[in-house]
N, C-alpha and C. Protein backbone atom coordinates (compact mmCIF):
# COMPACT_ATOMS: atom_id res chain seq x y z
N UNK A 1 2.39 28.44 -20.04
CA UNK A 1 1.25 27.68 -19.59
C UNK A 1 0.12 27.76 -20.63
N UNK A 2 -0.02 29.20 -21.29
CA UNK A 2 -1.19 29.28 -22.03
C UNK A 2 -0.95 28.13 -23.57
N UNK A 3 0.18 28.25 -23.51
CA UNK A 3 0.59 27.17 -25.14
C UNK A 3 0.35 25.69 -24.87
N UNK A 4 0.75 25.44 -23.54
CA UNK A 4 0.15 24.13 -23.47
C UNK A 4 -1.23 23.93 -22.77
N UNK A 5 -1.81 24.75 -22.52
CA UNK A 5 -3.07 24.55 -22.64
C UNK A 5 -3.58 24.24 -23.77
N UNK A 6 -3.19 25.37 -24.78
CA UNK A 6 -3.95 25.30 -25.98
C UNK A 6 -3.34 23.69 -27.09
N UNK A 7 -2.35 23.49 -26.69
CA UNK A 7 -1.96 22.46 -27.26
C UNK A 7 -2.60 20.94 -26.77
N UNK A 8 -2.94 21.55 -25.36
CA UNK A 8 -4.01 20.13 -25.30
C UNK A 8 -5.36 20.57 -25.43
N UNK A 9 -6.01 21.34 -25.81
CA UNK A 9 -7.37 21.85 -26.23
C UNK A 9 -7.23 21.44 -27.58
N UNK A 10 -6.23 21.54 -28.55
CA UNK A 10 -6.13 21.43 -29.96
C UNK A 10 -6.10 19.71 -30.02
N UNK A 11 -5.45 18.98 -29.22
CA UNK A 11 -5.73 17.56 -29.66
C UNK A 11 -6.65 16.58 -28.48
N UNK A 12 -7.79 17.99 -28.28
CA UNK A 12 -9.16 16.95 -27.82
C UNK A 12 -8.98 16.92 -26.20
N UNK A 13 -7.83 16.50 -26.04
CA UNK A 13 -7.82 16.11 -24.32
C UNK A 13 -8.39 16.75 -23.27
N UNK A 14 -8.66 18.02 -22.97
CA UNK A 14 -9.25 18.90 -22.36
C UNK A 14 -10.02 20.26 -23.60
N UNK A 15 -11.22 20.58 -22.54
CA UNK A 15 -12.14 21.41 -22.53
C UNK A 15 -12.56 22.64 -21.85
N UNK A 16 -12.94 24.29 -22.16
CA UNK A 16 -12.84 25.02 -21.41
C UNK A 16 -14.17 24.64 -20.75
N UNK A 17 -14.55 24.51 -19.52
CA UNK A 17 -15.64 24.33 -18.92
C UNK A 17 -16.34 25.47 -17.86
N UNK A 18 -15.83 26.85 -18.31
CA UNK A 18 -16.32 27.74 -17.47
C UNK A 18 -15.39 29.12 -17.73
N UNK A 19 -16.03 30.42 -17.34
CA UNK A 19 -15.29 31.48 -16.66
C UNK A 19 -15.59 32.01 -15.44
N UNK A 20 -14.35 32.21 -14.29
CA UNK A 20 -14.44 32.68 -13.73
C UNK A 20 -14.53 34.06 -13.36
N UNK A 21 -14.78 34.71 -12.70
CA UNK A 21 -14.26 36.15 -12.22
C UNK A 21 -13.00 36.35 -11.61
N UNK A 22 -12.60 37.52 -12.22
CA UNK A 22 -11.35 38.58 -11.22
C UNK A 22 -11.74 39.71 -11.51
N UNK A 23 -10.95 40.42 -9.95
CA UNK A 23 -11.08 41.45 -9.92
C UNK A 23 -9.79 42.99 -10.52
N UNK A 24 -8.98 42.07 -11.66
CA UNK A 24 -7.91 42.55 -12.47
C UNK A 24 -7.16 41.41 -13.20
N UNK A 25 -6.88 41.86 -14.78
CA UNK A 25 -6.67 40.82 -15.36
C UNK A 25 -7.52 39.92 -15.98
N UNK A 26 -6.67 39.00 -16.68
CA UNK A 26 -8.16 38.49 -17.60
C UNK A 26 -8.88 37.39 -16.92
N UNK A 27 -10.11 36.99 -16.85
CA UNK A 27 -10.66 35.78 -16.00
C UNK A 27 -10.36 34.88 -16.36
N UNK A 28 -10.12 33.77 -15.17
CA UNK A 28 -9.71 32.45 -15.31
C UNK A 28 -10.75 31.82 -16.14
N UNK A 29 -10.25 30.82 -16.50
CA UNK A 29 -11.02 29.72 -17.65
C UNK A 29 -10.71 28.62 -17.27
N UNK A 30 -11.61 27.84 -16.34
CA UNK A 30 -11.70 26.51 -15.61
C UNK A 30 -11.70 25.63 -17.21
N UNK A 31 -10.48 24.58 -16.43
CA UNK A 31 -10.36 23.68 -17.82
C UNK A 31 -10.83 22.02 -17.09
N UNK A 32 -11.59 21.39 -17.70
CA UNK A 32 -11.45 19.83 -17.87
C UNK A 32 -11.25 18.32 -18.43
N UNK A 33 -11.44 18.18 -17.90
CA UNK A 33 -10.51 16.20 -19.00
C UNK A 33 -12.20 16.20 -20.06
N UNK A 34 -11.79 15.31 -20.66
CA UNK A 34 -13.20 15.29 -22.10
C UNK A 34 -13.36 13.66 -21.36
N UNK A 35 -14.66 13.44 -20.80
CA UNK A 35 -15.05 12.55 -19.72
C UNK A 35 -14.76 11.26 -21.10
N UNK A 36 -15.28 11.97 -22.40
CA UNK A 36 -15.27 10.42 -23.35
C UNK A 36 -13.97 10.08 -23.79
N UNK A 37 -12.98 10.44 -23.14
CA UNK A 37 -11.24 10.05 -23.32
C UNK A 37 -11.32 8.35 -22.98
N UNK A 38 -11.92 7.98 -22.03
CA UNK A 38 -12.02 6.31 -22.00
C UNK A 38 -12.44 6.31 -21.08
N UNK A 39 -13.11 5.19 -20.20
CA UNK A 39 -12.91 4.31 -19.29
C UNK A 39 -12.30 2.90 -18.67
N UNK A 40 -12.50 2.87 -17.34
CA UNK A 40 -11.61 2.05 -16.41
C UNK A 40 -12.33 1.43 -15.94
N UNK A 41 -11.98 0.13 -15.66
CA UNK A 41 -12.48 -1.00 -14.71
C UNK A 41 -11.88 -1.37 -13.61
N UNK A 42 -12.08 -1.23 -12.67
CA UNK A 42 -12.13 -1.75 -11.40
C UNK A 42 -12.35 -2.90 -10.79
N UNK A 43 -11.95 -3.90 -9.62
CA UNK A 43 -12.04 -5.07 -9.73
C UNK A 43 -11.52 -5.29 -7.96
N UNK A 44 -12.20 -5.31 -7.43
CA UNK A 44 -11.55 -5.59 -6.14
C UNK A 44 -12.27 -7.70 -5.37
N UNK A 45 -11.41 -8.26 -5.75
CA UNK A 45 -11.74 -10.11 -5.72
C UNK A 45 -11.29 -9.90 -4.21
N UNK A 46 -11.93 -9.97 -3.74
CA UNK A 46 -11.94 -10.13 -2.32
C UNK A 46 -12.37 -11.59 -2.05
N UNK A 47 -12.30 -11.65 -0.47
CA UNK A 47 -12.46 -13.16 0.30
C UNK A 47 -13.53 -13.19 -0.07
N UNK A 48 -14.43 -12.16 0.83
CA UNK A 48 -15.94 -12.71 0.90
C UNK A 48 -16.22 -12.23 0.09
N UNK A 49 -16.25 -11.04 -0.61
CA UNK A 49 -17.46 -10.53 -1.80
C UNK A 49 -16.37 -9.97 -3.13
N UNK A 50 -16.57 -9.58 -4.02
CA UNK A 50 -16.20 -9.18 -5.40
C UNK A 50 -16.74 -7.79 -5.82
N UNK A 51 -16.22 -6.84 -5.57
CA UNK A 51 -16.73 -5.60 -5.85
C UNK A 51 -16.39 -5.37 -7.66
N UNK A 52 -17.27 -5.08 -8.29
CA UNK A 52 -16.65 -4.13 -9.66
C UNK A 52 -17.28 -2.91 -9.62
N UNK A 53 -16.62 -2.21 -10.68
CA UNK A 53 -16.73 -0.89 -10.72
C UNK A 53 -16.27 -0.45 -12.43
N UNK A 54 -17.07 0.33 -12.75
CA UNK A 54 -16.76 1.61 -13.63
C UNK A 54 -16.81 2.60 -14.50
N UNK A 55 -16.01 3.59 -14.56
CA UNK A 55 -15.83 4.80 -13.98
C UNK A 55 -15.29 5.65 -15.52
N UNK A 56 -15.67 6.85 -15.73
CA UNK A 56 -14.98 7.42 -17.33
C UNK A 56 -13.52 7.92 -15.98
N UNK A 57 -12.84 8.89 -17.41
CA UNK A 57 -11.55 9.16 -16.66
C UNK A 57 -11.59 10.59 -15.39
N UNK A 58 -12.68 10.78 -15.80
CA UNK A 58 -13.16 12.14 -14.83
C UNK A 58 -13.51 11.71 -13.34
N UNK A 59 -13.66 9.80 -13.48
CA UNK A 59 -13.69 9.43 -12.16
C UNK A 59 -15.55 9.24 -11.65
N UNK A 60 -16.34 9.43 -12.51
CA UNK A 60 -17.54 9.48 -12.69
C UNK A 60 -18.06 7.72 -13.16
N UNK A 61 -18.61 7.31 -12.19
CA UNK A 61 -18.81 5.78 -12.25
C UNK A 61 -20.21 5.65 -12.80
N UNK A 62 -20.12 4.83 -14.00
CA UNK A 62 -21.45 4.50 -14.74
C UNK A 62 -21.69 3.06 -14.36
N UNK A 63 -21.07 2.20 -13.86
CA UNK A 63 -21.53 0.67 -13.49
C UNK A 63 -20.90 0.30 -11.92
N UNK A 64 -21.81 0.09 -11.18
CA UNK A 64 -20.94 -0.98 -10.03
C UNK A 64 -22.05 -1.60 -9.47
N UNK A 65 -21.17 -2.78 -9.03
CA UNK A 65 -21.60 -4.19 -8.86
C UNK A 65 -21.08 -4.79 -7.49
N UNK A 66 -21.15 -5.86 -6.88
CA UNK A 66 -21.10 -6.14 -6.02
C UNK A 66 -21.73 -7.49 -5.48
N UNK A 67 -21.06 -8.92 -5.57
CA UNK A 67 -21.78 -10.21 -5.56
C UNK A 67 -20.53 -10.89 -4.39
N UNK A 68 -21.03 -12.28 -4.26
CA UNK A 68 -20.34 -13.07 -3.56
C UNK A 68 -19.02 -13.80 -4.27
N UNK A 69 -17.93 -13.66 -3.51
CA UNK A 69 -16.80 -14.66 -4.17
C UNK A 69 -16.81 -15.77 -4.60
N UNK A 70 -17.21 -16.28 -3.14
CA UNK A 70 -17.63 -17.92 -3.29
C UNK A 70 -16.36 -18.55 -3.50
N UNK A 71 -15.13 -18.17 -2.43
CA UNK A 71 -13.97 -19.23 -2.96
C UNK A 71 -13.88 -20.47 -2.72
N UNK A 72 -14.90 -21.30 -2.05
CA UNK A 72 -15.17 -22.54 -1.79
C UNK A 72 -15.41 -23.06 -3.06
N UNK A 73 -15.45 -22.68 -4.16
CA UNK A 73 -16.07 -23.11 -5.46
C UNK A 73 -14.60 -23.74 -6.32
N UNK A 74 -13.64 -22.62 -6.14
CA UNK A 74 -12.47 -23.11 -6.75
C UNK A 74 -11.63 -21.78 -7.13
N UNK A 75 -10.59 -21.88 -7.38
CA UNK A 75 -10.17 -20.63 -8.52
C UNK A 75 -10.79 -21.36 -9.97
N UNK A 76 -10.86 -21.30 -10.31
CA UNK A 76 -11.32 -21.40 -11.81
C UNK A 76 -12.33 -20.78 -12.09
N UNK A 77 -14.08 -21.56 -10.72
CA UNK A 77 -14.98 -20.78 -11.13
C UNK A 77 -14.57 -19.41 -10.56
N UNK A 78 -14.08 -18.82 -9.89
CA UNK A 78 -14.20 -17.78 -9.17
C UNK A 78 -13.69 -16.67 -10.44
N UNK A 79 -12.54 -17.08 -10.88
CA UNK A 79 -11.86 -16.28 -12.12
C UNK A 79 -12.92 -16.21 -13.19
N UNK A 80 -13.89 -17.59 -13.68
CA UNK A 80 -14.44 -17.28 -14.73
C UNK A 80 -15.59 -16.54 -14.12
N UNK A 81 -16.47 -16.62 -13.29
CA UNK A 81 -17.37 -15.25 -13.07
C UNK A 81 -17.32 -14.07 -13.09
N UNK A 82 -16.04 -14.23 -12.05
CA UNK A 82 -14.98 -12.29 -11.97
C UNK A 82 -15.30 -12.04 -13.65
N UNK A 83 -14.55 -12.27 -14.41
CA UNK A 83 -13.96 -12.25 -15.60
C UNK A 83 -15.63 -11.68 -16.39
N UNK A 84 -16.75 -12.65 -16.39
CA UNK A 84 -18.24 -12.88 -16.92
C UNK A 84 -18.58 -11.50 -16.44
N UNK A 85 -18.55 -11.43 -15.00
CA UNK A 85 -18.91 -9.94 -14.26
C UNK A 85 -18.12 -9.31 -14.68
N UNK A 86 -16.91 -8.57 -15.12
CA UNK A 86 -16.21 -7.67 -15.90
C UNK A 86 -16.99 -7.09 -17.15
N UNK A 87 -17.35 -8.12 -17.94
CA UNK A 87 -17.92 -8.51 -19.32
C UNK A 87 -19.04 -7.49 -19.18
N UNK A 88 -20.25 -8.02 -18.03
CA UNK A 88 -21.43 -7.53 -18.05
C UNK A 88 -21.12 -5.88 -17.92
N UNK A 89 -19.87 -5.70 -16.77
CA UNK A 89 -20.26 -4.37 -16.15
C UNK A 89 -19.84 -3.28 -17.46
N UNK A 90 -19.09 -3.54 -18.28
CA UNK A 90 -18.41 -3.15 -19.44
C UNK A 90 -20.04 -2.80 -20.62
N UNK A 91 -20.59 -3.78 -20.70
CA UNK A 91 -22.20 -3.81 -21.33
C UNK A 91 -23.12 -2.88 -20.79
N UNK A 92 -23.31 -3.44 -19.31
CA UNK A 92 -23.70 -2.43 -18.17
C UNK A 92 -23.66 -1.25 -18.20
N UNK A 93 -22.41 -0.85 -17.97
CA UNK A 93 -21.98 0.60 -18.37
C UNK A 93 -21.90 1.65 -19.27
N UNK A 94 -22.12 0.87 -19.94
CA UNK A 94 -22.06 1.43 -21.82
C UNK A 94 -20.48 1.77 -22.35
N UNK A 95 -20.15 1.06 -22.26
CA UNK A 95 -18.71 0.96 -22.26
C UNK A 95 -18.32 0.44 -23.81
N UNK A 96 -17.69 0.88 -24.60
CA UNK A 96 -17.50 0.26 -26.06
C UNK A 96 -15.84 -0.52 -25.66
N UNK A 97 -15.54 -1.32 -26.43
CA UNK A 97 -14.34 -1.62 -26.19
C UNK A 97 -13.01 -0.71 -26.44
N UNK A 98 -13.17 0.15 -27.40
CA UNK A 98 -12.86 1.06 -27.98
C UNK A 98 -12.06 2.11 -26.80
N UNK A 99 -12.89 3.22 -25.79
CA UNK A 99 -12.86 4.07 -24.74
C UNK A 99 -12.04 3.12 -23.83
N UNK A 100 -11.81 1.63 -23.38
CA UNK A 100 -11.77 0.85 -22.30
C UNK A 100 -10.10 1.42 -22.26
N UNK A 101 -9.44 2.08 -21.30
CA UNK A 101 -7.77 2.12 -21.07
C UNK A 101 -7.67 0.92 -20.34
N UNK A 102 -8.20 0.36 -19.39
CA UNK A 102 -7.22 -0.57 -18.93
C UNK A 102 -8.46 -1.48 -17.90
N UNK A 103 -8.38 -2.48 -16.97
CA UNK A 103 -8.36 -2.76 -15.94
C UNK A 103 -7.65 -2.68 -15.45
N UNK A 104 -7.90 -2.68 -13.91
CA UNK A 104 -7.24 -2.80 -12.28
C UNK A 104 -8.04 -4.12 -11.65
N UNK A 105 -6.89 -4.73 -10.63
CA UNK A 105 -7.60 -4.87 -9.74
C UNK A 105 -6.77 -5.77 -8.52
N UNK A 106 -7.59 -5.71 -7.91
CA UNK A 106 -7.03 -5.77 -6.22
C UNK A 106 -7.30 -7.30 -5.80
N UNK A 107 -6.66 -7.85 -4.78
CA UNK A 107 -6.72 -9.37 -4.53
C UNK A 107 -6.27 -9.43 -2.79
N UNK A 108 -6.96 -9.88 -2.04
CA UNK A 108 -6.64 -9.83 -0.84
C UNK A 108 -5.65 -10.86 -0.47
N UNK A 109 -5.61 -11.93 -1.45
CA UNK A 109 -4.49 -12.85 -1.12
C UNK A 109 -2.76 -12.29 -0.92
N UNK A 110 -1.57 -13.20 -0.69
CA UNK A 110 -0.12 -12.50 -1.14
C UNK A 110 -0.10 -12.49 -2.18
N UNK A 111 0.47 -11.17 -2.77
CA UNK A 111 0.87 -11.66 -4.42
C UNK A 111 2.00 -10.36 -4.34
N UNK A 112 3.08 -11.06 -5.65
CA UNK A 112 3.84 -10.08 -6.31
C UNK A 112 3.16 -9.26 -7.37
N UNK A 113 3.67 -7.71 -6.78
CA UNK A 113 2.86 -6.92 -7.67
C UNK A 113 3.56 -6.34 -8.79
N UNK A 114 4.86 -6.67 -8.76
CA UNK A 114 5.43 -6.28 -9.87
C UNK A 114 5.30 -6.98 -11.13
N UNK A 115 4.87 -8.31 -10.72
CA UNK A 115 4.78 -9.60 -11.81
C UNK A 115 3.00 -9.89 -12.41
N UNK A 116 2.59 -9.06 -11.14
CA UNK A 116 1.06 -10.01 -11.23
C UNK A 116 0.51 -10.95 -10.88
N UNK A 117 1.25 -11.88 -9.85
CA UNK A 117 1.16 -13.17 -9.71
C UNK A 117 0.74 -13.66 -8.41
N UNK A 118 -0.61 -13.88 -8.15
CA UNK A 118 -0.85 -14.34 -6.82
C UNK A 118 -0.20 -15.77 -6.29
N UNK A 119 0.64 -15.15 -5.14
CA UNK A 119 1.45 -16.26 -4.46
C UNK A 119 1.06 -16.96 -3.74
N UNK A 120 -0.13 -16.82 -3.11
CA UNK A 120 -0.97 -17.58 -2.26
C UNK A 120 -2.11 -16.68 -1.45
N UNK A 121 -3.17 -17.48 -1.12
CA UNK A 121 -4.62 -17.04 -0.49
C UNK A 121 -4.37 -17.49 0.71
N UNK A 122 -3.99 -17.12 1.82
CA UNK A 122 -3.77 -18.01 3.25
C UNK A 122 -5.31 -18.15 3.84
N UNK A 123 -5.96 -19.17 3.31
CA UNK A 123 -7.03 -19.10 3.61
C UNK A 123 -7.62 -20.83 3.74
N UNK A 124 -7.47 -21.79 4.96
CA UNK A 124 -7.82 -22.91 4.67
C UNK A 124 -8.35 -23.54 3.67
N UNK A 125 -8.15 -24.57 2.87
CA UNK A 125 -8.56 -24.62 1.60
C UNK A 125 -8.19 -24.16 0.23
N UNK A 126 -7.73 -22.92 0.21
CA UNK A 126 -7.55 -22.09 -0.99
C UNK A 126 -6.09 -21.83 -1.07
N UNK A 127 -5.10 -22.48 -0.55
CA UNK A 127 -3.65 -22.28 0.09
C UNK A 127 -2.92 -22.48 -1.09
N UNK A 128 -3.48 -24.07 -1.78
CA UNK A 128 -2.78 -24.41 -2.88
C UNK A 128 -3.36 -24.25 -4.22
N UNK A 129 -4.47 -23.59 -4.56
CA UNK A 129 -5.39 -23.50 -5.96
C UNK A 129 -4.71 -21.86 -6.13
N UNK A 130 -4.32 -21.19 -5.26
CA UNK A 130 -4.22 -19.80 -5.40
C UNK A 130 -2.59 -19.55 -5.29
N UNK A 131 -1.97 -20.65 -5.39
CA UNK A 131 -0.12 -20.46 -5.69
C UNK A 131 0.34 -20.12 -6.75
N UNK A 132 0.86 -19.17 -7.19
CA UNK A 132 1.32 -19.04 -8.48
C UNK A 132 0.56 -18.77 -9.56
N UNK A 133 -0.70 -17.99 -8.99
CA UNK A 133 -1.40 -17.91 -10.33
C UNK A 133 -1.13 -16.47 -11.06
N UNK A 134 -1.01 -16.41 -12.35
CA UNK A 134 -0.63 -15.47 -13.25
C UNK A 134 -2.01 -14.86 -13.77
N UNK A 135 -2.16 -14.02 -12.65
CA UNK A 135 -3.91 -13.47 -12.65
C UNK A 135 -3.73 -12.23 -13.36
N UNK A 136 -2.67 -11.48 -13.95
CA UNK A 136 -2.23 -9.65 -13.98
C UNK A 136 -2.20 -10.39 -15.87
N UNK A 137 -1.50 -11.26 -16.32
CA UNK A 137 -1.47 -12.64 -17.61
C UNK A 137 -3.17 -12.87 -18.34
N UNK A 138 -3.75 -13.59 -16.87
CA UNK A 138 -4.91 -13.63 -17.29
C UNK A 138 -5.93 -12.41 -17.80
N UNK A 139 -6.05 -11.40 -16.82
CA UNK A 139 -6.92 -10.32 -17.22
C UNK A 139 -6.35 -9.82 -18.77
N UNK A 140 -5.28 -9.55 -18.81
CA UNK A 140 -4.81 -8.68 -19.89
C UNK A 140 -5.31 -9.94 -21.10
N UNK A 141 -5.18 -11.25 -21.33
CA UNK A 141 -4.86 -11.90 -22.39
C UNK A 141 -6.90 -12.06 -22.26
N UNK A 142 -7.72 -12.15 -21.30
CA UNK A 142 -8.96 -12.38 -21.37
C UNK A 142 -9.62 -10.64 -22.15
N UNK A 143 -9.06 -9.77 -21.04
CA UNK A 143 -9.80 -8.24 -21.81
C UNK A 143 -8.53 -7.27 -23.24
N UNK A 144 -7.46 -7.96 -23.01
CA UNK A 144 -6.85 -7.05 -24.79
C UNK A 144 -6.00 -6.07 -23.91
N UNK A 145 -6.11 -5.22 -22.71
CA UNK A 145 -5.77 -4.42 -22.12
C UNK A 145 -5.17 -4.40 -21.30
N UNK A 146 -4.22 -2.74 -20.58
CA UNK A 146 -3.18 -3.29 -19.57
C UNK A 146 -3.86 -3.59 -18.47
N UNK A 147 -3.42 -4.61 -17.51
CA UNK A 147 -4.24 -4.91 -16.14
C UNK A 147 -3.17 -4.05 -15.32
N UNK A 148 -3.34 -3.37 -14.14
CA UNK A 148 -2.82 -2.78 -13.06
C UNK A 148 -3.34 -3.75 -11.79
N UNK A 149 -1.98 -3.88 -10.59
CA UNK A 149 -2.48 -4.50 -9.73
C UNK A 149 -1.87 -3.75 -8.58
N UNK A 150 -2.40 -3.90 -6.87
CA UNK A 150 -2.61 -3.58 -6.02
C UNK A 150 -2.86 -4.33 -4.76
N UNK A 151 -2.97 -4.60 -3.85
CA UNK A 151 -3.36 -5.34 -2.46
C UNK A 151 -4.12 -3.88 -1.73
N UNK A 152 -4.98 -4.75 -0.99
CA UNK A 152 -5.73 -3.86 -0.23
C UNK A 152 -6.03 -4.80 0.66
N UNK A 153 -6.27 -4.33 2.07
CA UNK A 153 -6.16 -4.69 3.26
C UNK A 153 -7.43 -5.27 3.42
N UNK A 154 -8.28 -6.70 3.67
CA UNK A 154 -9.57 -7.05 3.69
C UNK A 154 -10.49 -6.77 5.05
């Protein structure tokens, strides 16, 4: 255990961030992640509202946001704001492109999550603009990075 500790202390990834006490033996040495390893973006496109978020890898959130969807507007505008709001929260945050590992993000519509591909919004109106869209395609080819996707219950 102690070699690979030290083997990830030697290439940056973790930090000793403390000693503890014992009462025999040598004291523990609380270890942690190096918060400037990168950050993550977050993205939850919901019906009614659009949450962003983000966060270094320690899970410590420097930007979040929170506006209206507005899917009456279209997919198009809805994607290019999401997308604009990504942009800002990344600025926002102090985020270099550099630190960025990845986006996520979540879509209340059906979609395949292995592909990325929202299969449909069952949502009067939005039934047929939201078929087949290659939204997991889009993020990655708009931000350079891997997109991760998810459903969450609205």
């Amino acid at each position: 255990m102690t070699a690979m500790v030290k083997r990830l202390i030697r290439k940056g990834l973790v930090v000793e961030s403390g000693k503890g006490s014992a009462s025999l033996g040598r004291k523990p040495v609380s270890l942690s992640l190096r918060t400037e390893l990168g950050y993550v973006v977050g993205v939850d496109l919901g019906s009614f509202l659009t949450r962003i978020v983000v966060a270094d890898i320690s899970s410590k959130i420097s930007y979040k946001a929170e506006m209206p969807t507005q899917m009456a507007d279209g997919r198009e505008a809805v994607i290019g704001r999401t997308f604009a709001a990504v942009h800002e929260a990344m600025r926002e945050g102090h985020v270099s492109r550099n630190p960025l590992k990845g986006v996520g993000m979540a879509h209340s519509g059906v979609i395949d999550s292995q592909k990325g591909v929202v299969l449909c919004f069952p949502r009067p109106g939005q039934m047929t603009q939201w078929r087949n869209v290659p939204l997991r395609e889009m993020l990655e080819k708009e931000f350079g990075f891997p997109a991760h996707w998810t459903t969450v219950p609205e």
